[in-house]
Protein backbone atom coordinates (compact mmCIF):
# COMPACT_ATOMS: atom_id res chain seq x y z
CA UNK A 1 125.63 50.77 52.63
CA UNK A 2 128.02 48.49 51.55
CA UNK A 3 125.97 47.37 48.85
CA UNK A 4 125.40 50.99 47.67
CA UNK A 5 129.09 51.43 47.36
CA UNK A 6 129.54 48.54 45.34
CA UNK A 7 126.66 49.77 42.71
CA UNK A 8 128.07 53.32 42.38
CA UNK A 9 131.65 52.10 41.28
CA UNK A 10 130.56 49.49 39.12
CA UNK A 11 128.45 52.32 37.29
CA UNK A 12 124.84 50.36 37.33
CA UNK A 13 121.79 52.29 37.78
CA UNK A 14 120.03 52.85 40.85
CA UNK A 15 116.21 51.41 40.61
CA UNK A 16 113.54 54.56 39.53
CA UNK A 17 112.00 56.66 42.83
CA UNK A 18 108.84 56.51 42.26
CA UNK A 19 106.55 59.34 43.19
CA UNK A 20 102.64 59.56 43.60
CA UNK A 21 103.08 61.26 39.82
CA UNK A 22 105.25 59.21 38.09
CA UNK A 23 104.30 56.98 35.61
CA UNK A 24 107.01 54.41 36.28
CA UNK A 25 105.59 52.83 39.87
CA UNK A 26 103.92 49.78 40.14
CA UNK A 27 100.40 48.82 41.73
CA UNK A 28 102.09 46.97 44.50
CA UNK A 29 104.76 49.46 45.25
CA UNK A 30 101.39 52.00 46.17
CA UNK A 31 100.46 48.69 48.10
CA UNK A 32 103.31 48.02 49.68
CA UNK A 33 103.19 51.67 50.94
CA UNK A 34 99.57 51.24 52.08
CA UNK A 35 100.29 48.45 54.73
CA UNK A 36 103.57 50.50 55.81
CA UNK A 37 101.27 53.11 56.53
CA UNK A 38 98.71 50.91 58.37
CA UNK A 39 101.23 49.21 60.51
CA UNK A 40 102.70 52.67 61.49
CA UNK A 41 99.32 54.49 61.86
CA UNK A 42 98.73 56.33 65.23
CA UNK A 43 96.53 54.59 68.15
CA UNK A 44 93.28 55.61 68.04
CA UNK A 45 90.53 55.84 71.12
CA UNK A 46 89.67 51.99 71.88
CA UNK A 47 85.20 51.56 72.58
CA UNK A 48 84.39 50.59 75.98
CA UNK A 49 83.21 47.44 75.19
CA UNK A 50 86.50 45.69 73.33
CA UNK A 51 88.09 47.38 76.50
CA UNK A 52 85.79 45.42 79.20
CA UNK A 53 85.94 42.60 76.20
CA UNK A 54 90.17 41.93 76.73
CA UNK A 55 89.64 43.01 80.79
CA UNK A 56 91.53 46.17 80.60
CA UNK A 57 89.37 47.58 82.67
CA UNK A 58 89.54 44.85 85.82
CA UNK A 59 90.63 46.69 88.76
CA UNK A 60 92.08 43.90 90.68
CA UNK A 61 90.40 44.61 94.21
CA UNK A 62 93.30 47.11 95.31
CA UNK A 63 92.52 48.18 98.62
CA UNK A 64 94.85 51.03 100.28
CA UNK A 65 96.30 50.69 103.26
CA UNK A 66 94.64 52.84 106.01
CA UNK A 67 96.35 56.32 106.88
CA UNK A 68 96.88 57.53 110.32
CA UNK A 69 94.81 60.31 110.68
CA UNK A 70 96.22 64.10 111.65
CA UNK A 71 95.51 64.83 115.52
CA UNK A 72 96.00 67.92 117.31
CA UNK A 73 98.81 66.94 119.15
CA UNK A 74 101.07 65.91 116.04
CA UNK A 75 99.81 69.57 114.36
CA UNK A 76 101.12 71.03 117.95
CA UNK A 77 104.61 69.01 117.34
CA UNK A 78 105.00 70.47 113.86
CA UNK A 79 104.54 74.02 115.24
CA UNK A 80 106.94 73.30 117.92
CA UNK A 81 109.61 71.91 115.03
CA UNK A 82 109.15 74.66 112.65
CA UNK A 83 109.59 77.50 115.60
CA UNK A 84 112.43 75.56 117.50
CA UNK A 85 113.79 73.13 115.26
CA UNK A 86 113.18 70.64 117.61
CA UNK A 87 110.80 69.12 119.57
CA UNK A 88 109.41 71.46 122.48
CA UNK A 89 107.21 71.14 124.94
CA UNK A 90 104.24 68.91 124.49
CA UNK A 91 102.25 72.35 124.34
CA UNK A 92 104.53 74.58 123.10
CA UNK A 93 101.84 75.83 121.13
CA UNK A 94 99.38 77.07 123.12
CA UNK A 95 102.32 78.86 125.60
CA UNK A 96 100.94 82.76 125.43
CA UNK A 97 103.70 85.13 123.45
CA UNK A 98 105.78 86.94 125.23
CA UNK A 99 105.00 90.54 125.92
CA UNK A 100 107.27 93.54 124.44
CA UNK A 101 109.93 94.37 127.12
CA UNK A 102 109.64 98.36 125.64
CA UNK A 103 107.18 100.25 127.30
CA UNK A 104 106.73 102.36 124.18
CA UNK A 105 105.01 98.62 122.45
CA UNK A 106 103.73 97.90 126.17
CA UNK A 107 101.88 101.56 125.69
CA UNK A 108 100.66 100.99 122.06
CA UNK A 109 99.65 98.23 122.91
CA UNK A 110 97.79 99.01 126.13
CA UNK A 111 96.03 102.21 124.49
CA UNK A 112 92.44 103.02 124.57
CA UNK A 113 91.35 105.35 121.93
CA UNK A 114 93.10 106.19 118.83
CA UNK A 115 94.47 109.61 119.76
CA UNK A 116 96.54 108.08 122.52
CA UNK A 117 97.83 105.78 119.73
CA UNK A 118 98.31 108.42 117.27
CA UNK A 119 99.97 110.74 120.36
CA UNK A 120 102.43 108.03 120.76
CA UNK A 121 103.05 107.51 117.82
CA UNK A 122 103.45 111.17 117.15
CA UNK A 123 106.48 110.80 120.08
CA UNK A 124 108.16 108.49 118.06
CA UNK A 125 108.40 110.43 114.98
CA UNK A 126 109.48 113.27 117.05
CA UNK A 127 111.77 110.97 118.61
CA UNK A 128 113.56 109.64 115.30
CA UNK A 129 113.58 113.05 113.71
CA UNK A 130 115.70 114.31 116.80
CA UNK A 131 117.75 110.89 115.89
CA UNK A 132 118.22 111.79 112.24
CA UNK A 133 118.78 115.59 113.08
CA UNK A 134 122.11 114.14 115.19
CA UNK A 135 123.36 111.87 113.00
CA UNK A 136 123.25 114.75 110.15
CA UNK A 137 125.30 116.46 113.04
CA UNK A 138 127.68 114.06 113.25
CA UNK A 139 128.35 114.02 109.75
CA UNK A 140 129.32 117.72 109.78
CA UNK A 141 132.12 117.29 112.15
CA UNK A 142 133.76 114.53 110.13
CA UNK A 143 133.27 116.70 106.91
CA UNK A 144 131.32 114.04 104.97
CA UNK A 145 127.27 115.81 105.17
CA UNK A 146 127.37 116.95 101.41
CA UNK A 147 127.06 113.31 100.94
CA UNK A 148 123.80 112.17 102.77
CA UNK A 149 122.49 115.63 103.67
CA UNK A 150 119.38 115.59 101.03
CA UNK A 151 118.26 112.06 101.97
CA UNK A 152 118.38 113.20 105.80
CA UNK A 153 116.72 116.14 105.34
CA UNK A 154 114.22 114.63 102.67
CA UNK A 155 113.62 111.65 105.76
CA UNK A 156 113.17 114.58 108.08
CA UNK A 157 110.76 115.84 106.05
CA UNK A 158 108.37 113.15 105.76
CA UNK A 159 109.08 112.09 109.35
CA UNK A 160 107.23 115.64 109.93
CA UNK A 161 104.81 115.48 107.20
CA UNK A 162 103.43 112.10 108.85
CA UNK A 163 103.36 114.14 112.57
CA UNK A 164 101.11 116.77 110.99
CA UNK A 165 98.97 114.38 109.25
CA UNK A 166 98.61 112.68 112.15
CA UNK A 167 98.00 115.37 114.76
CA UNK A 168 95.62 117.23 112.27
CA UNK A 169 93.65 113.96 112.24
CA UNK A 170 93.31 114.30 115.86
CA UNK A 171 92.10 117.74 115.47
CA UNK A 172 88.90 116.44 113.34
């Protein structure tokens, strides 16, 4: 750089660029150029013989060490971390669930056909209409129903849309 400097304010001229097209390069500056090129070049693939040839391809006899294998029990103790965050009981996995304390789920759960099911289910849409139907109530004695009235009455609605549909199925 330094050099550069030193050329520009004594006023000597820089040497020619030479371009594929100009007539003022030399044979040995394309040269030159040539081995730059071939030093620089990109690796190619390598055959699989000069590979086995320089013993890339040696191994070295690596032999892992063996695993412990997954058992039963440690899948149990995982279940029993992820639930509890600690370790539980030995077989804290196969304890039974606990049943539903509501004897609405206890009935679901305990019905035979499909129109007791939809019959109890059709009480509990009758049950949270009566709920929504209240609340709305509620809201007209504090003097804030213009507020929330449509989306009650639009949840009532449905709530008795889905107690038709589902008592008309029975009918069938």
């Amino acid at each position: 750089m330094e050099y550069e400097r030193n050329k520009a304010r004594s006023g000597k001229s820089y040497a020619p660029i030479c371009r594929s097209y100009s007539s003022q390069c030399s044979p040995d500056y394309f040269r030159q150029r040539l081995q730059r090129y071939r030093q620089m070049r990109i690796p190619r693939l390598r055959k699989l013989a000069s590979i086995l040839q320089r013993g890339d391809y040696d191994r070295g006899g690596y032999v892992p060490t063996p695993t412990k294998t997954i058992t039963n029990e440690d899948k149990d103790l995982l279940i029993s971390r992820m639930v509890y965050g600690k370790d539980g009981p030995p077989n804290a996995a196969k304890m039974p669930l606990l049943k539903p304390r509501d004897p609405r789920h206890q009935a679901i759960m305990e019905a035979n056909t499909t129109e007791e099911l939809d019959l109890i289910l059709v009480d509990d849409l009758l049950e949270e209409i009566q709920e929504r139907q209240d609340f709305l109530s509620e809201l007209r004695q504090y003097g804030v129903d213009h507020q929330y009235s449509s989306m009650i009455q639009t949840e009532i609605t449905q709530k008795i849309k889905e107690a038709e549909n589902l008592l008309h199925k029975n009918r069938m």
